[in-house]
N, C-alpha and C. Protein backbone atom coordinates (compact mmCIF):
# COMPACT_ATOMS: atom_id res chain seq x y z
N UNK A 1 20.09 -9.23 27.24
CA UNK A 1 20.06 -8.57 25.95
C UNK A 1 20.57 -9.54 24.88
N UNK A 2 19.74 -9.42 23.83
CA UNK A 2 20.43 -10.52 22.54
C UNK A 2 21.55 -10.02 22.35
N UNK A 3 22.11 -11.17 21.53
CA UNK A 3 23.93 -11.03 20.97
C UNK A 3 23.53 -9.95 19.69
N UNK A 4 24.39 -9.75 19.50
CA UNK A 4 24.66 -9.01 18.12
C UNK A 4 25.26 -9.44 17.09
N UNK A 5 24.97 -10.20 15.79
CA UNK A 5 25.86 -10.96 15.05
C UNK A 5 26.33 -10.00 14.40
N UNK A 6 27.58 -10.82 13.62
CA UNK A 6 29.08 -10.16 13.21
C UNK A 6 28.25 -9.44 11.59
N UNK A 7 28.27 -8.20 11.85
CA UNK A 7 28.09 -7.23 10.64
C UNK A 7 28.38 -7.45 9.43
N UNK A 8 29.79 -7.72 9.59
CA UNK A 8 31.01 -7.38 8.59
C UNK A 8 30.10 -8.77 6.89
N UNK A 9 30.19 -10.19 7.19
CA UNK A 9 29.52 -10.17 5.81
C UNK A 9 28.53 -9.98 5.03
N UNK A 10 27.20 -9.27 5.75
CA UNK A 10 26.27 -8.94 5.09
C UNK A 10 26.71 -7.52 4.82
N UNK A 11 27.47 -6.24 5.74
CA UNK A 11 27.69 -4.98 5.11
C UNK A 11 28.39 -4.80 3.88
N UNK A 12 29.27 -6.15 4.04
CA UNK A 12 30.33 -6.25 2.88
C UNK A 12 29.48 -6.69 1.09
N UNK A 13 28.55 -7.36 1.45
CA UNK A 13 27.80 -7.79 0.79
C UNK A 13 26.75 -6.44 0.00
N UNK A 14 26.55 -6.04 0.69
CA UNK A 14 25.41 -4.95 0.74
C UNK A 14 26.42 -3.24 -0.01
N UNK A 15 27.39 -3.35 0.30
CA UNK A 15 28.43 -2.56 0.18
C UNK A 15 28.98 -2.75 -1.82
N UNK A 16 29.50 -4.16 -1.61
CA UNK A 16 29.49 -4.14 -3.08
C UNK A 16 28.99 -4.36 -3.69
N UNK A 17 27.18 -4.54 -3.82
CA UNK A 17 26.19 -4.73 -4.75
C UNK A 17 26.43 -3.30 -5.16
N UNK A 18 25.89 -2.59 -3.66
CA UNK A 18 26.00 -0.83 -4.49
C UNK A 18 26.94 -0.20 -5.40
N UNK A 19 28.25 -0.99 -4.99
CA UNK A 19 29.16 0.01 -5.77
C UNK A 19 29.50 -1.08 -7.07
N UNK A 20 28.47 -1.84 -7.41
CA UNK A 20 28.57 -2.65 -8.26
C UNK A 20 27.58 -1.88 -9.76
N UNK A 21 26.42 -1.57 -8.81
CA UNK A 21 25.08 -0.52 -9.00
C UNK A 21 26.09 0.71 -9.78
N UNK A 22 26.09 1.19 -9.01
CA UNK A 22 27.26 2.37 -9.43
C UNK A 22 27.84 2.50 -10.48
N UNK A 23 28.48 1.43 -11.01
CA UNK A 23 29.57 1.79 -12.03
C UNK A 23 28.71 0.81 -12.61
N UNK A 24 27.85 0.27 -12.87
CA UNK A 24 26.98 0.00 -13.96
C UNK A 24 26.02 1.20 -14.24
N UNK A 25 25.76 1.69 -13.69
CA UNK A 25 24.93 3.27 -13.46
C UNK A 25 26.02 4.26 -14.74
N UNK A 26 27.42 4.42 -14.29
CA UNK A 26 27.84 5.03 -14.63
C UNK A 26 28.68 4.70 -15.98
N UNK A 27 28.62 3.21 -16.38
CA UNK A 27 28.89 2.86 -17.26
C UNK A 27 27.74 3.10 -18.04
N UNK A 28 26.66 3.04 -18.02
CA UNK A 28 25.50 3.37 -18.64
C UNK A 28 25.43 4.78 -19.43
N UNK A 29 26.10 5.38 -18.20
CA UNK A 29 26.03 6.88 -18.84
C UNK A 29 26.99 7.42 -19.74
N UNK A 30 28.41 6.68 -19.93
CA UNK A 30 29.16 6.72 -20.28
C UNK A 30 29.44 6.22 -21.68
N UNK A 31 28.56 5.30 -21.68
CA UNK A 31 28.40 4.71 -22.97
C UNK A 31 27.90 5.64 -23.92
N UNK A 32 26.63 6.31 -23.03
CA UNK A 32 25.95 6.83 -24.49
C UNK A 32 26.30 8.55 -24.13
N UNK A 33 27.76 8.90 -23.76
CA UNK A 33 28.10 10.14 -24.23
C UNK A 33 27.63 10.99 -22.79
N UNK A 34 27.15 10.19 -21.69
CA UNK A 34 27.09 11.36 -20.47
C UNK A 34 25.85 12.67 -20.77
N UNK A 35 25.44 12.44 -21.73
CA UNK A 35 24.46 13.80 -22.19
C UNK A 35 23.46 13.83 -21.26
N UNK A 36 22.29 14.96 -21.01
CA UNK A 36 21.39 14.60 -19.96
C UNK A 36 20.88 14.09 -20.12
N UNK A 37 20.70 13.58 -21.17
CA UNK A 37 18.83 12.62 -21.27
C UNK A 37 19.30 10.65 -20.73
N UNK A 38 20.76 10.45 -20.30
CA UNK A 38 20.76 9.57 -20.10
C UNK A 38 21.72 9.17 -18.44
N UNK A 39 21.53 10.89 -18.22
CA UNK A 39 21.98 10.84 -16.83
C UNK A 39 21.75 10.10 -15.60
N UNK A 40 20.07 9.84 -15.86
CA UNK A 40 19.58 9.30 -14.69
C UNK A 40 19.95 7.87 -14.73
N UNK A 41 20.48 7.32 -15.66
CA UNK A 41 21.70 6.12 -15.32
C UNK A 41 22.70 6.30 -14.23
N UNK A 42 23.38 7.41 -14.31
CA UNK A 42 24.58 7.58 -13.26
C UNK A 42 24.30 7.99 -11.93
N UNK A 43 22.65 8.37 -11.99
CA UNK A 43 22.45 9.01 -10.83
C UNK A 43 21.81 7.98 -10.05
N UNK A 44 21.08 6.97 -10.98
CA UNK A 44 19.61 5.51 -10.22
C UNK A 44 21.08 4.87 -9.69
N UNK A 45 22.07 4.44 -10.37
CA UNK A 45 23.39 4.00 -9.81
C UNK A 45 23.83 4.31 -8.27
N UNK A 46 23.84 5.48 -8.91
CA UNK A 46 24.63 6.17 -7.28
C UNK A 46 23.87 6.22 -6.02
N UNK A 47 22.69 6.50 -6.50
CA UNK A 47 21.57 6.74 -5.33
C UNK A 47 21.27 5.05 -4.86
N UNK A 48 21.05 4.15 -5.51
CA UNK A 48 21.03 2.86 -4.94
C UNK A 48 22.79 2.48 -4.42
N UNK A 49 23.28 2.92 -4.55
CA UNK A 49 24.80 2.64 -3.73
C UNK A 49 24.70 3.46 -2.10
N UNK A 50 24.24 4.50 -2.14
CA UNK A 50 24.25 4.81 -1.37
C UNK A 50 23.13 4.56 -0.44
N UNK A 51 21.94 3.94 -0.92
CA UNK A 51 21.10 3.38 0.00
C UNK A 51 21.41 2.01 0.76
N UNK A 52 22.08 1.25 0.10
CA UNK A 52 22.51 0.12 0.27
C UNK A 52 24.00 0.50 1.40
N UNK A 53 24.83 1.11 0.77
CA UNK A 53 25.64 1.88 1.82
C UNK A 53 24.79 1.88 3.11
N UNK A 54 24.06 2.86 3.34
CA UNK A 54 23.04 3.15 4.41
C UNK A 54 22.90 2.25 5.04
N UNK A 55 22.87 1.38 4.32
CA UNK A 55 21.62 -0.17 5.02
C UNK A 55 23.15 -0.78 5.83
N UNK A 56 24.20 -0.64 5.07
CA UNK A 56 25.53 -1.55 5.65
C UNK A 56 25.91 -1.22 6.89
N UNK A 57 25.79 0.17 6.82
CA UNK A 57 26.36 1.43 7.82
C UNK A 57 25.23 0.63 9.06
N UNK A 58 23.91 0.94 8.94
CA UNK A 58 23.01 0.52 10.25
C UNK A 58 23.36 -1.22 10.48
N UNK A 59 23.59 -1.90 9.48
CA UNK A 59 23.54 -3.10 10.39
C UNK A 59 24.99 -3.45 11.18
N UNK A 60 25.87 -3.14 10.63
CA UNK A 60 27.35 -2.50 11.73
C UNK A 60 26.88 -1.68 12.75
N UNK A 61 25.96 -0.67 13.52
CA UNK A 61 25.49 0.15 14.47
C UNK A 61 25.82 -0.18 15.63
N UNK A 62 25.62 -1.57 15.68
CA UNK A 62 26.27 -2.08 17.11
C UNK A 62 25.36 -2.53 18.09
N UNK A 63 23.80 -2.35 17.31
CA UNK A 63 23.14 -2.94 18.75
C UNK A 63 21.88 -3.71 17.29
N UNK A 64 21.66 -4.42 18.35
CA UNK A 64 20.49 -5.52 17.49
C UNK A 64 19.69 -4.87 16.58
N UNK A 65 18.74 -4.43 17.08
CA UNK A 65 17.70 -3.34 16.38
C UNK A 65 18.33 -3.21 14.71
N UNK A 66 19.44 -1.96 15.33
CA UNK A 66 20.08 -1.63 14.14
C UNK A 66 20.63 -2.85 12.89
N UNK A 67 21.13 -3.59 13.55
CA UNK A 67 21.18 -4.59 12.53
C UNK A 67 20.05 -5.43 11.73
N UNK A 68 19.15 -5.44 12.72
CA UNK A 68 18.01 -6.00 12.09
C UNK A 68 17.41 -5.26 11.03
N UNK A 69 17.53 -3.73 10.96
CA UNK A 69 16.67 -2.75 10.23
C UNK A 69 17.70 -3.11 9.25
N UNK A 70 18.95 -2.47 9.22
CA UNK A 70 20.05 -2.87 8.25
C UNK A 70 19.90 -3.87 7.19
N UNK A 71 19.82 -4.88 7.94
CA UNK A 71 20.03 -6.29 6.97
C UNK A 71 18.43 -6.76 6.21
N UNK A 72 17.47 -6.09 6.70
CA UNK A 72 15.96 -6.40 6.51
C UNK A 72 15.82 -5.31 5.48
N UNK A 73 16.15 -4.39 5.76
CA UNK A 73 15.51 -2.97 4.47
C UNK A 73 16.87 -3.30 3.14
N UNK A 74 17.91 -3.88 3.99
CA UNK A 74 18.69 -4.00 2.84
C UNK A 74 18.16 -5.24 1.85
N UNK A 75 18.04 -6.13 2.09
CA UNK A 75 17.36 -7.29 1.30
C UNK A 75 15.99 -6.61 0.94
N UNK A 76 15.21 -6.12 1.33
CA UNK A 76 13.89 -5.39 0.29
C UNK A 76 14.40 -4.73 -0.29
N UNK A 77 15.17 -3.54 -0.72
CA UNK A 77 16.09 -2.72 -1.47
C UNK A 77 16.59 -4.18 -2.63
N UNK A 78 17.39 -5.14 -2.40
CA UNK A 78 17.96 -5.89 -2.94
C UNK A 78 16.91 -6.35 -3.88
N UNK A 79 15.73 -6.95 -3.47
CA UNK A 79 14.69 -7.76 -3.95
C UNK A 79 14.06 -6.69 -5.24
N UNK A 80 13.71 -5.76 -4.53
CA UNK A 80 12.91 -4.59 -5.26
C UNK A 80 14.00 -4.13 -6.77
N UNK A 81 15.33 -3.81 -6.49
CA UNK A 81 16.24 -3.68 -7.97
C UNK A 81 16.10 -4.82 -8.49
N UNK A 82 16.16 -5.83 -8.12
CA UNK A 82 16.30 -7.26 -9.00
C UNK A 82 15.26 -7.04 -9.88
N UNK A 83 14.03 -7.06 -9.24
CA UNK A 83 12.39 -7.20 -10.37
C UNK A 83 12.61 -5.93 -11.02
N UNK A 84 13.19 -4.48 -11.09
CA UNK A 84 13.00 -3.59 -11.32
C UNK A 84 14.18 -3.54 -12.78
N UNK A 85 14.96 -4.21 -12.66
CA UNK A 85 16.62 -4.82 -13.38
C UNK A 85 15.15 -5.47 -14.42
N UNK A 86 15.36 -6.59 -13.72
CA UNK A 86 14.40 -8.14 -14.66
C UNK A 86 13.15 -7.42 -15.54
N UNK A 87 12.43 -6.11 -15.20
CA UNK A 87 11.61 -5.70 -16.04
C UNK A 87 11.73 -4.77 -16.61
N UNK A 88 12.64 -4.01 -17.09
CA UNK A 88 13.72 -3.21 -17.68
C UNK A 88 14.34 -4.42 -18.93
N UNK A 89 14.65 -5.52 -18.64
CA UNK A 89 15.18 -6.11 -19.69
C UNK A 89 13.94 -6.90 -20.35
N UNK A 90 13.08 -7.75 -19.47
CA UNK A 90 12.31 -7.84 -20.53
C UNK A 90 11.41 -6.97 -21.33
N UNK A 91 11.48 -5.38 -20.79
CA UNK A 91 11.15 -4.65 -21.59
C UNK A 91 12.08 -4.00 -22.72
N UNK A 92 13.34 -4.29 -22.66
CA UNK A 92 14.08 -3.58 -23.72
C UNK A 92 14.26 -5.10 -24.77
N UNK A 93 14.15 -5.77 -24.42
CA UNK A 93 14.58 -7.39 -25.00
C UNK A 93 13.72 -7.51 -26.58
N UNK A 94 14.44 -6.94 -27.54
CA UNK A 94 13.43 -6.77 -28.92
C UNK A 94 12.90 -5.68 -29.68
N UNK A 95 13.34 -4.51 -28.42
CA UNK A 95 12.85 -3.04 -29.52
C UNK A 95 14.60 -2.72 -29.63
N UNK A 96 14.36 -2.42 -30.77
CA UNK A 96 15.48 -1.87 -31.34
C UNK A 96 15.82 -0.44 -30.97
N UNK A 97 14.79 0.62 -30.54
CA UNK A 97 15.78 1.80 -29.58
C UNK A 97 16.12 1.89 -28.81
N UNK A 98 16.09 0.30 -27.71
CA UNK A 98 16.41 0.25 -26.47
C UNK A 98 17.30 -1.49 -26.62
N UNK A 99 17.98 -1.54 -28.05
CA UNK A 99 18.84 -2.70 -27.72
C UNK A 99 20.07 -2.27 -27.09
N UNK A 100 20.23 -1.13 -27.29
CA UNK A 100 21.69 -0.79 -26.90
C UNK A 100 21.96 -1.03 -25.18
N UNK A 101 20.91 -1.12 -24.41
CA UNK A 101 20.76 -1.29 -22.73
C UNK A 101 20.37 -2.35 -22.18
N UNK A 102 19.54 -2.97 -23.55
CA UNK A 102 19.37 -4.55 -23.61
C UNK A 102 20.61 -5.29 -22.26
N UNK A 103 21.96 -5.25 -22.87
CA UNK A 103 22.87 -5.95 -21.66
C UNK A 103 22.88 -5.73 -20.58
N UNK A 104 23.21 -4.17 -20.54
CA UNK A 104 23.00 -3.99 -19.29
C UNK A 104 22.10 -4.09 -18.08
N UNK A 105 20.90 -3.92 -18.47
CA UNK A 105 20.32 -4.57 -17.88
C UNK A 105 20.05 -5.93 -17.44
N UNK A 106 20.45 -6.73 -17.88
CA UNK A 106 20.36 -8.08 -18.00
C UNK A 106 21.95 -8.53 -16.78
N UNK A 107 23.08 -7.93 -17.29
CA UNK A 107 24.06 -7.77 -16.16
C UNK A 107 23.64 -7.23 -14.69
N UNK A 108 22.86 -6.14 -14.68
CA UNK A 108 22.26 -5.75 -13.14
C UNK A 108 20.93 -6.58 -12.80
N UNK A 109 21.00 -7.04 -13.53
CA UNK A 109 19.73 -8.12 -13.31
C UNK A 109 20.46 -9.55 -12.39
N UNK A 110 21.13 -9.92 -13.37
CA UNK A 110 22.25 -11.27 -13.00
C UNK A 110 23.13 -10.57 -11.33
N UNK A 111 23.79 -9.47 -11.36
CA UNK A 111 24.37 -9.04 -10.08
C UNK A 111 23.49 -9.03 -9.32
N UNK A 112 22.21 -8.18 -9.07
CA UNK A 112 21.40 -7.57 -8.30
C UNK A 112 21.00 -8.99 -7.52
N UNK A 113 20.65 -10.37 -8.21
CA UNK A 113 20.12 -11.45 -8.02
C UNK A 113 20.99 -12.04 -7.52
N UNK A 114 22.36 -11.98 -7.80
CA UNK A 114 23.42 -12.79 -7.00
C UNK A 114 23.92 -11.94 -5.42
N UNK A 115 24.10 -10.88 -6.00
CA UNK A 115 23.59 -10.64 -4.65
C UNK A 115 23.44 -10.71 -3.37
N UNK A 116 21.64 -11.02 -3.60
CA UNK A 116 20.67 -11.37 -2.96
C UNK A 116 20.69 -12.21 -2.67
N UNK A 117 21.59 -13.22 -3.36
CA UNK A 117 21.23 -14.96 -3.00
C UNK A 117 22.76 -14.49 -1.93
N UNK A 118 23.54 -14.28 -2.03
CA UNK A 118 25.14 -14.18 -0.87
C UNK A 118 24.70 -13.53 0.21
N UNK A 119 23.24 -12.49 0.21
CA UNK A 119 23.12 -12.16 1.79
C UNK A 119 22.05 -13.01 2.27
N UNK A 120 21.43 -14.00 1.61
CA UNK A 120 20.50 -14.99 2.41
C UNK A 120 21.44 -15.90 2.82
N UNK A 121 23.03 -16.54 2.01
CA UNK A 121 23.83 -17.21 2.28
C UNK A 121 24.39 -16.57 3.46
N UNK A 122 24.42 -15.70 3.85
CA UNK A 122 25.48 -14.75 4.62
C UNK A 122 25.03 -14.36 5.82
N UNK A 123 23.35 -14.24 5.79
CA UNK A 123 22.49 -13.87 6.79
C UNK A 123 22.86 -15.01 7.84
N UNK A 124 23.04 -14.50 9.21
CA UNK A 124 23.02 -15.26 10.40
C UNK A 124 21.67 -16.19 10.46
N UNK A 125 22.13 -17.81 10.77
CA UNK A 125 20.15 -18.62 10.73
C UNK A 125 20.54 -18.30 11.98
N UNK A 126 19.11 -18.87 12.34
CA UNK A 126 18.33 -18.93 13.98
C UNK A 126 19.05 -20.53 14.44
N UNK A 127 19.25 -20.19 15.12
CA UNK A 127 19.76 -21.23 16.35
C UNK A 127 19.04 -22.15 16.83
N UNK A 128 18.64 -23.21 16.87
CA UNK A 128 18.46 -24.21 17.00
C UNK A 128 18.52 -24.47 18.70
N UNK A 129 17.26 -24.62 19.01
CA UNK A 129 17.26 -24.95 20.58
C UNK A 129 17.45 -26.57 20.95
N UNK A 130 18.38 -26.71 21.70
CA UNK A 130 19.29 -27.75 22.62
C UNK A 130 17.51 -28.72 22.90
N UNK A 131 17.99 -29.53 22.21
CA UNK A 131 16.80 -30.90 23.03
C UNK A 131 17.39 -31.73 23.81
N UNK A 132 16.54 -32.03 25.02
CA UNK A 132 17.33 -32.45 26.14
C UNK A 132 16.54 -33.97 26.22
């Protein structure tokens, strides 16, 4: 049976993008007064924390599989907010009823991407077979 590599820095990784997500989510909402029409800031936040959560939780599971699904759906999750961040700002980048999110976005853009680059840093490589 394959080994199981050590969980702990990609969950950790995967763990505080979300709750990074989160309170940019909820700073979002907070800014402009919590009212409903700008709720689904606090909620796209939370709900990507907790998917990413998800993803941390399975690749800790304890058996290969699980980690593989973990660390694989978590980096598409990762990839997918980044472009989703990145076209959000270049769409707010110049209209004036959407300068006020202008930053923020551009901040979950910059996190979402860094990231992504600490769990490719973080991701276990392939091993290298012994030449004899």
């Amino acid at each position: 049976m394959a080994e199981v590599p050590s969980a702990a820095p990609v969950a950790s990784a995967l763990v505080a993008h979300g709750v990074f997500l989160a309170g940019c989510g909820c700073y979002g909402a907070a800014a402009a007064g919590w009212t409903p029409k700008v709720m689904h800031s606090a909620y796209a936040g939370l709900g990507s924390c907790a998917a990413l959560s998800l993803c941390a939780l399975l690749s800790a599971g304890g058996t290969r599989w699980r980690y593989m699904v973990g660390v694989h759906v978590g980096l598409l999750l990762q990839t997918l907010l980044t472009g989703v961040f990145a076209v959000q700002s270049f769409r707010s980048f110049g209209v004036p009823e959407k300068q006020d999110r202008f930053p923020l976005f551009v901040v979950m853009t910059l996190g979402s991407a860094g990231a992504l680059a600490a769990m490719f840093l973080l991701k276990p490589k392939k091993k290298k077979a012994a030449t004899a």
